[in-house]
Protein backbone atom coordinates (compact mmCIF):
# COMPACT_ATOMS: atom_id res chain seq x y z
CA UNK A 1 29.58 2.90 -3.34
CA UNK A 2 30.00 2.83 0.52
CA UNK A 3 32.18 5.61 1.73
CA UNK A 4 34.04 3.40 4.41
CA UNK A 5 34.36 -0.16 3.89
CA UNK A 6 36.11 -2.74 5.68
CA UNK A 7 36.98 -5.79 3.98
CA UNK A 8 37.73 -9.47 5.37
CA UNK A 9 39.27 -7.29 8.26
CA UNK A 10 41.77 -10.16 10.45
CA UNK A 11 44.16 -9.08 13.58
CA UNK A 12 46.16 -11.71 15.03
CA UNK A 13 48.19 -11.56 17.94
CA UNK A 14 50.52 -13.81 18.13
CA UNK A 15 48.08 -17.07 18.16
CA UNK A 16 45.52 -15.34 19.54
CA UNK A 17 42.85 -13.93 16.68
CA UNK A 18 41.25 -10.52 17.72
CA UNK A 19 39.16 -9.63 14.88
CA UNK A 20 38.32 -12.35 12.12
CA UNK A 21 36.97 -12.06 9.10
CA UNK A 22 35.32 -8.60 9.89
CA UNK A 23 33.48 -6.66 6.69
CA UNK A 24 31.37 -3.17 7.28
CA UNK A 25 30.20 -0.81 4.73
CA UNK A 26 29.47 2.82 5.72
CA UNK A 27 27.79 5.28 4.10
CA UNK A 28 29.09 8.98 3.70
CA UNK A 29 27.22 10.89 7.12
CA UNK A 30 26.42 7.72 8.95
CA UNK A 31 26.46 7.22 12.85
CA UNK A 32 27.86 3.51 13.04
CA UNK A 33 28.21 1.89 17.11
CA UNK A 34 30.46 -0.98 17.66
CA UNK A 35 29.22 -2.43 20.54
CA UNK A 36 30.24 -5.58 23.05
CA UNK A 37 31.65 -6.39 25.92
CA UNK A 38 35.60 -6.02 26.60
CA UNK A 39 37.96 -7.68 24.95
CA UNK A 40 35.46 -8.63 21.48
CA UNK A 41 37.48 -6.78 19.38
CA UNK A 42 35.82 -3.69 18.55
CA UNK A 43 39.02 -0.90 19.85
CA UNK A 44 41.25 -2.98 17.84
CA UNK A 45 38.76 -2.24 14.58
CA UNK A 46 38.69 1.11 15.73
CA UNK A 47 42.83 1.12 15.89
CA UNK A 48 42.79 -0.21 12.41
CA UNK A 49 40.75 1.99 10.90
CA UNK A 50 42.40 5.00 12.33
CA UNK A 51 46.01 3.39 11.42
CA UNK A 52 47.45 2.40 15.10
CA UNK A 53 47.36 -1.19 14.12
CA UNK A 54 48.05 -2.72 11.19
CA UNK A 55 45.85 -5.56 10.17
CA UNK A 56 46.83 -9.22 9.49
CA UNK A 57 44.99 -9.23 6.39
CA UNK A 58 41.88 -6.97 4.67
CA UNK A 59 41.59 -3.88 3.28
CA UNK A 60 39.89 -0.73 4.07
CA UNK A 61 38.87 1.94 1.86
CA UNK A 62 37.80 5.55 2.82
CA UNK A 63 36.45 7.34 -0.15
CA UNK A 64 37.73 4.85 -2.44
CA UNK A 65 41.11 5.04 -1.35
CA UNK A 66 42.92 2.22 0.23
CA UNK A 67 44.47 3.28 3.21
CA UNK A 68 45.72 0.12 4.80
CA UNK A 69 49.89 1.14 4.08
CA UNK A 70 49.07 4.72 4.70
CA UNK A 71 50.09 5.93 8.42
CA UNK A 72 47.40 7.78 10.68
CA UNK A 73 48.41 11.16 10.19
CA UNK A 74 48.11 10.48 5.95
CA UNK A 75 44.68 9.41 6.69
CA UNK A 76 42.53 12.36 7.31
CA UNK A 77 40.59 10.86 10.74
CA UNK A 78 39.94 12.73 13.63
CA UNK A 79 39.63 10.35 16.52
CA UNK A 80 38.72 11.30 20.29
CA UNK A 81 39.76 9.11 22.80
CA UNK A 82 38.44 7.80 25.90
CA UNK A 83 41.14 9.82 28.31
CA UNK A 84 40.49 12.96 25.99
CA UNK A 85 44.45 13.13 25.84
CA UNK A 86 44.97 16.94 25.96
CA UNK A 87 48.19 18.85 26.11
CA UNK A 88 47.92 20.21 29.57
CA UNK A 89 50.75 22.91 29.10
CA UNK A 90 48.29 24.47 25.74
CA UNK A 91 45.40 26.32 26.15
CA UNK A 92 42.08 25.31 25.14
CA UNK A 93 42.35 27.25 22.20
CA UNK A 94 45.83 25.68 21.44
CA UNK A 95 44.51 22.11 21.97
CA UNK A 96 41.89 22.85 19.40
CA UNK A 97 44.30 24.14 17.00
CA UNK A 98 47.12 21.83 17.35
CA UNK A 99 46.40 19.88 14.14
CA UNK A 100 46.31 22.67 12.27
CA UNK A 101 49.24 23.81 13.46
CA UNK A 102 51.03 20.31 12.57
CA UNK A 103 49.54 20.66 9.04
CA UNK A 104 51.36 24.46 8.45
CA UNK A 105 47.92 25.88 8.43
CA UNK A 106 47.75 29.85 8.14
CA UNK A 107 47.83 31.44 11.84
CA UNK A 108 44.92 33.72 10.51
CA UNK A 109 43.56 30.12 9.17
CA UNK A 110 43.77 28.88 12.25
CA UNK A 111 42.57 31.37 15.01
CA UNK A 112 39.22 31.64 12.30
CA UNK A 113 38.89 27.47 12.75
CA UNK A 114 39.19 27.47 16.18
CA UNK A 115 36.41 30.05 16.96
CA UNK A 116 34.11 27.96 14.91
CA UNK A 117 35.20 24.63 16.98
CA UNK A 118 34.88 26.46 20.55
CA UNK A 119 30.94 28.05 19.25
CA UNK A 120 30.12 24.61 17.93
CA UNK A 121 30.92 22.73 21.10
CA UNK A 122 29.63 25.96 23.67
CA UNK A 123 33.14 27.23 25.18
CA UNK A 124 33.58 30.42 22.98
CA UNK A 125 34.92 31.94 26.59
CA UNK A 126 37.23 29.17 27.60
CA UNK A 127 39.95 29.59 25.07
CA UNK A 128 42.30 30.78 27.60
CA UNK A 129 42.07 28.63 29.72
CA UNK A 130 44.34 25.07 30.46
CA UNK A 131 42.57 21.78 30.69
CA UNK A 132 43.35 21.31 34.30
CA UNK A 133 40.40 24.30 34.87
CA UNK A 134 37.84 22.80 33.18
CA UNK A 135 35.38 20.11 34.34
CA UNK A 136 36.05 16.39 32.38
CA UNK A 137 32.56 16.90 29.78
CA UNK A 138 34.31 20.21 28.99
CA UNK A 139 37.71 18.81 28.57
CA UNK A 140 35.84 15.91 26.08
CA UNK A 141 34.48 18.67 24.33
CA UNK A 142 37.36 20.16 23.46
CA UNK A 143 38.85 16.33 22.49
CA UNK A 144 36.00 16.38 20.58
CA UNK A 145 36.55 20.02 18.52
CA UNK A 146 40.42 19.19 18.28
CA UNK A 147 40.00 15.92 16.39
CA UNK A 148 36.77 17.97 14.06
CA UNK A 149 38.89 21.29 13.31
CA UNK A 150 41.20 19.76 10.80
CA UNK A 151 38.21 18.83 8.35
CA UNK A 152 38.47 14.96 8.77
CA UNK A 153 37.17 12.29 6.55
CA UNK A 154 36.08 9.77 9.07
CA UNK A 155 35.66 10.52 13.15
CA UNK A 156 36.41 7.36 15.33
CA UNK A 157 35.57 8.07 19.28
CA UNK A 158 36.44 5.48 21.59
CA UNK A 159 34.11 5.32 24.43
CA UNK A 160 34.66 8.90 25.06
CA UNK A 161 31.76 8.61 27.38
CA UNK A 162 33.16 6.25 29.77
CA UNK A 163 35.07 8.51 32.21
CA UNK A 164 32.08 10.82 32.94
CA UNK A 165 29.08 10.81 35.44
CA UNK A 166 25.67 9.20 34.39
CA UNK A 167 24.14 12.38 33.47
CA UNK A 168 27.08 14.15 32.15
CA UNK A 169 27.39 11.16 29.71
CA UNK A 170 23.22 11.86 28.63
CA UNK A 171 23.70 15.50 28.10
CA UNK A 172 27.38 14.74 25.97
CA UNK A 173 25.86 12.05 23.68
CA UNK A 174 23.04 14.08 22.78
CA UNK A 175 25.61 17.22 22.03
CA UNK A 176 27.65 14.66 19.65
CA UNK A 177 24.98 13.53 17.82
CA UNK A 178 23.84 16.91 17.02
CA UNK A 179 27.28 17.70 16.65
CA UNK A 180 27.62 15.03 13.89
CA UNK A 181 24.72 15.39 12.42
CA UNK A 182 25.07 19.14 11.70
CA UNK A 183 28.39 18.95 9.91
CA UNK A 184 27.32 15.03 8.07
CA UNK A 185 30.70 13.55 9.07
CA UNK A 186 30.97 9.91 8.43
CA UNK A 187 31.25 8.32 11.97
CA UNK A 188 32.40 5.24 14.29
CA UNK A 189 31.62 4.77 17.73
CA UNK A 190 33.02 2.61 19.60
CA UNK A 191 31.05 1.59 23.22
CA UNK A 192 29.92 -1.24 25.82
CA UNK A 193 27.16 1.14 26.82
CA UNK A 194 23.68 -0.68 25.18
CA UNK A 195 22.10 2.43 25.82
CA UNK A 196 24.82 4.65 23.96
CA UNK A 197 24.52 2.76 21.01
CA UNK A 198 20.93 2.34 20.60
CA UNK A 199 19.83 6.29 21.32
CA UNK A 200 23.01 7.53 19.06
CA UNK A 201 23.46 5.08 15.74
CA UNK A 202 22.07 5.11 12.65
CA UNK A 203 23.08 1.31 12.61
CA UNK A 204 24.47 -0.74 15.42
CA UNK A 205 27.42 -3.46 14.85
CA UNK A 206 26.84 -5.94 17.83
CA UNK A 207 30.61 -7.73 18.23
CA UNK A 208 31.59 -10.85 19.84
CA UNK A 209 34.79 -12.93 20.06
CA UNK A 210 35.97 -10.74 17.18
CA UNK A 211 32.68 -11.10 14.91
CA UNK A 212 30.19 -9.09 13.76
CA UNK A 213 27.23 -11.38 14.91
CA UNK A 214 24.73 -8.92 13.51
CA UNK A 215 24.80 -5.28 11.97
CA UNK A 216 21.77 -3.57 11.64
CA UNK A 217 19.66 -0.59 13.13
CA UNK A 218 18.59 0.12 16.86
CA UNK A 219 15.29 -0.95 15.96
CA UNK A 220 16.27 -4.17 14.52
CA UNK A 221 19.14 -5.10 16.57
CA UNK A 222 16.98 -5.17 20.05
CA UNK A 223 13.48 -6.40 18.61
CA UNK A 224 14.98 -8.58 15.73
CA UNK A 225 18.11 -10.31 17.36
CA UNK A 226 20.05 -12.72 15.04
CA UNK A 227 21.94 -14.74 17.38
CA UNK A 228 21.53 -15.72 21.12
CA UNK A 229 24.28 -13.53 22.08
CA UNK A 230 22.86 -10.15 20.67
CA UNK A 231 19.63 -11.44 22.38
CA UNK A 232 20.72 -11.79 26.11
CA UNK A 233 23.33 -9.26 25.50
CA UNK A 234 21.36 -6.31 24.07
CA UNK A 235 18.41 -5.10 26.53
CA UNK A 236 17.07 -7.71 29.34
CA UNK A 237 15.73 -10.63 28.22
CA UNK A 238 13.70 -13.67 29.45
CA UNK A 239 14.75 -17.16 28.00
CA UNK A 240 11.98 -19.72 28.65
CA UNK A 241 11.97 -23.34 27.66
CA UNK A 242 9.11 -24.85 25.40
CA UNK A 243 7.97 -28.01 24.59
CA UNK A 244 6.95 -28.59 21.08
CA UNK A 245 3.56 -30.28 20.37
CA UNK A 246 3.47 -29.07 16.21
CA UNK A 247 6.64 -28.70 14.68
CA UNK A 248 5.01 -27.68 11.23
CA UNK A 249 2.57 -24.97 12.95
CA UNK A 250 5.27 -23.86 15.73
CA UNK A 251 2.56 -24.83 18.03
CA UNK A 252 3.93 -25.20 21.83
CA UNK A 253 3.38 -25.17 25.30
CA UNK A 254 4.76 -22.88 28.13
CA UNK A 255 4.05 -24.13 31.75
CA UNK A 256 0.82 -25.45 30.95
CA UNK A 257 0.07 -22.60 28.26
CA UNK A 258 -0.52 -23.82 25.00
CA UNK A 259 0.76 -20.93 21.99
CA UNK A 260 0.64 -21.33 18.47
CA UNK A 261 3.92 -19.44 17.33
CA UNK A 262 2.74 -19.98 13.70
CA UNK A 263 6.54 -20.50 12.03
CA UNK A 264 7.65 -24.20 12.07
CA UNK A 265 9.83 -25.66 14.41
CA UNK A 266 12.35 -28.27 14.50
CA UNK A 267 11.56 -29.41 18.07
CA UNK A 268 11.82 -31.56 20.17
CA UNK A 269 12.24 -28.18 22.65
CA UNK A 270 12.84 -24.43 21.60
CA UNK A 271 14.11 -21.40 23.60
CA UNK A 272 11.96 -18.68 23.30
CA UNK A 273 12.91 -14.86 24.12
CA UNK A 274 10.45 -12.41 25.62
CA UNK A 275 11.34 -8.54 26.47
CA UNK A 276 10.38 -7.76 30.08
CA UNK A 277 8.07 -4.60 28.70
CA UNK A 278 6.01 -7.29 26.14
CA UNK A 279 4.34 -8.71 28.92
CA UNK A 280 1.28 -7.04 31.09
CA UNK A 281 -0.01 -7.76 34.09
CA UNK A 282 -3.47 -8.87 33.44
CA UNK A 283 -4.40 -10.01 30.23
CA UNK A 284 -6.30 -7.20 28.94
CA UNK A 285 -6.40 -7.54 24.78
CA UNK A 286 -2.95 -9.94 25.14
CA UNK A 287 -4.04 -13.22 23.07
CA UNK A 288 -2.21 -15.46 25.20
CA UNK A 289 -2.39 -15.68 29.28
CA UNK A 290 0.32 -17.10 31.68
CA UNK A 291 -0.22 -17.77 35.39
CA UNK A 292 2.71 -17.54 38.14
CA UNK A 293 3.40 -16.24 41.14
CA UNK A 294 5.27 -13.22 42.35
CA UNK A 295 8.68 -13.54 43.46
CA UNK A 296 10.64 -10.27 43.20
CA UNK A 297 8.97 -6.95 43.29
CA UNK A 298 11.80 -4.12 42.36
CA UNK A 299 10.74 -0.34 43.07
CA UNK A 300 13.05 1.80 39.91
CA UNK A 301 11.80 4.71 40.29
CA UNK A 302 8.42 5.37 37.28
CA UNK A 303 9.10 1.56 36.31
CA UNK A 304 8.64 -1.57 39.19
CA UNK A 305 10.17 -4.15 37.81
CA UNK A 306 8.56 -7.80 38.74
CA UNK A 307 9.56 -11.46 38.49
CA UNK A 308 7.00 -14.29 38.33
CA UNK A 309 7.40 -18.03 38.86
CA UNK A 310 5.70 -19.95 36.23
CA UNK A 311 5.87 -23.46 37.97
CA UNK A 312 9.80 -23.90 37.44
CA UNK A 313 11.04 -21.33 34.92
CA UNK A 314 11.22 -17.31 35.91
CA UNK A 315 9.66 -14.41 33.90
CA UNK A 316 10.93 -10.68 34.87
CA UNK A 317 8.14 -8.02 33.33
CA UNK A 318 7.94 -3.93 34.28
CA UNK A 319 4.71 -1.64 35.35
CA UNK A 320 4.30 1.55 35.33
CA UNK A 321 4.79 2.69 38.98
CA UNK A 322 1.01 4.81 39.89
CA UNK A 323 0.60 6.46 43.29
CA UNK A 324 -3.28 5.18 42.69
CA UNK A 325 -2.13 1.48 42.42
CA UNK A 326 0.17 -0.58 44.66
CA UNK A 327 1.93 -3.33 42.45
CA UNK A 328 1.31 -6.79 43.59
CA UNK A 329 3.43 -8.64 46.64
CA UNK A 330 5.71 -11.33 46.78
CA UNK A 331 3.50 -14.58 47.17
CA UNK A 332 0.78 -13.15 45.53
CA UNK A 333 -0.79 -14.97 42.39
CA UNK A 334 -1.02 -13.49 38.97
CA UNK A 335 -2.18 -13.63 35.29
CA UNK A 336 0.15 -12.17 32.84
CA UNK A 337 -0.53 -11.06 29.18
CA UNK A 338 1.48 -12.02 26.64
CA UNK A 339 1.33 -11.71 22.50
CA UNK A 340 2.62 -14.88 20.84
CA UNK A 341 4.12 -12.64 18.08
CA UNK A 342 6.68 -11.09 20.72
CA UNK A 343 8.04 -14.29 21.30
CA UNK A 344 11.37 -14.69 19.65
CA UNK A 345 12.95 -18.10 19.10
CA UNK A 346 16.34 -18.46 20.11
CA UNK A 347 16.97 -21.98 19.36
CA UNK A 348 14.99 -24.49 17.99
């Protein structure tokens, strides 16, 4: 039995439907991301969850308990939020304990919790100190050992990331993850950050318009996408129009490249996805070749990313950047290697 599940989840408001017909089942220690863009509904899960909005309809369980009529602080959930929300007239040390405090913890109970929050997250020597003196991934630390030091059930961060500096937010999600994964607490993550969900999650809920258009692991969700949405929306993707010549064999052309996709197709046409880093320049051991001509050459730093014409439809593909060999030129003509098992059908 699932440790958190979430069952025909709905949140209306007024006649405007948030979240519809939303079911998840976690398992006890697992890393779950919701991810999509604003406004798909995945804070308002998160809310729901945690018990700062009550759903229109569904249930939720945590450890076999229903907890929908229960109110957040009968819950046992930690949650961090994305503006870390600390008391700025307690110490660190205070912030961290407050919880415990709330609860009538032990003050002997609670100075031996605290010390074990501040070593876990590295600010053993900051206790003393007031929020406004440290810098904002130390204050989201401390969010972080606040919400932990009362033992919860379930942790729910919402895009605690989001506030901090491109590195900052590398080093932090790689400290929660060990964080989590050292103490096995059952975890939801809410983001809009690809890149945050993929390196962190066990599995990866991709949301749109208030759906759960597919649930399933990093791996899955970015080579194995179920809709069009999680296709153009996770990771950069081409979109290329085919014609079909062999609906039964999935036999097509691109430009004037014949493939054999070998899965039937409906046809007349199909939309076929292909990741940027599937295709080579030069053929090499590829089994299928496409000709074009260079029309973007991007310098990112060890990657170049390129975009090729290939007589009327545009195909964006990366190299590895070499001091030994310049990357082709806008204008210039090129053959590009492609696997027809790469190709993912969108529609058709």
């Amino acid at each position: 039995m699932s440790f958190l599940t979430i069952e025909n989840l709905e949140k209306s408001f007024g006649a405007n439907r948030v979240v519809k017909d939303f079911d998840l089942s976690v398992e006890k220690g697992e890393f779950i991301s919701l991810l999509g863009p604003s406004g798909c509904g995945k804070t308002t899960v998160l809310r729901m969850v945690a018990g700062f909005e009550t759903p229109s309809s569904g249930i939720i369980r945590i450890d076999g308990q229903e907890v929908v009529r229960l109110k957040p602080n009968q819950r046992n959930i930690g949650m961090v939020f994305q503006a870390y929300a600390l008391f700025p007239n307690l110490t660190v040390a205070q912030n961290v304990g407050f919880g415990l405090k709330v609860k009538g913890t032990p003050k002997s109970e609670i100075d031996t919790r605290v010390a074990e929050m501040l070593d876990l997250i590295g600010l053993s020597d900051l206790g003393g100190r007031y929020p406004f003196q440290l810098s904002g991934g130390q204050q989201q630390r401390v969010a972080l050992a606040r919400a932990l030091a009362p033992r919860p059930q379930v942790l729910l961060l919402d895009e605690p990331l989001s506030a901090l500096d491109a590195k900052i937010r590398v080093s932090l999600r790689n400290e929660i993850r060990e964080i989590q994964r050292r103490l096995g607490i059952t975890t939801i993550f809410v983001t809009h950050d690809q890149e945050e969900a993929l390196s962190m999650s066990d599995r990866v809920v991709v949301m749109h318009e208030g759906i759960a258009d597919q649930v399933g692991t990093p791996f899955e969700i970015y080579n194995a996408p179920a809709t069009r949405f999680v296709a153009n929306f996770v990771g950069t993707l081409n979109t290329l129009e085919a014609r079909v010549l062999d609906p039964a064999s999935g036999r097509v052309t691109l430009g004037q490249t014949e493939i054999a996709l070998n899965r039937p197709l409906p046809g007349p046409t199909a939309t076929l996805g292909l990741r940027p880093e599937m295709v080579s320049l030069g053929r090499g051991t590829h089994d299928t070749a496409l000709s074009g001509t260079i029309t973007e050459v991007d310098f990112l730093g060890s990657v170049i990313r390129l975009r090729a014409d290939l007589g009327g439809q545009s195909l964006a593909f990366d190299t590895f950047n070499t001091n030994r060999i310049a990357p082709p030129k806008v204008g210039d003509r090129v053959e590009l290697g492609i696997d027809a098992g790469d190709l993912l059908v969108i529609e058709g």
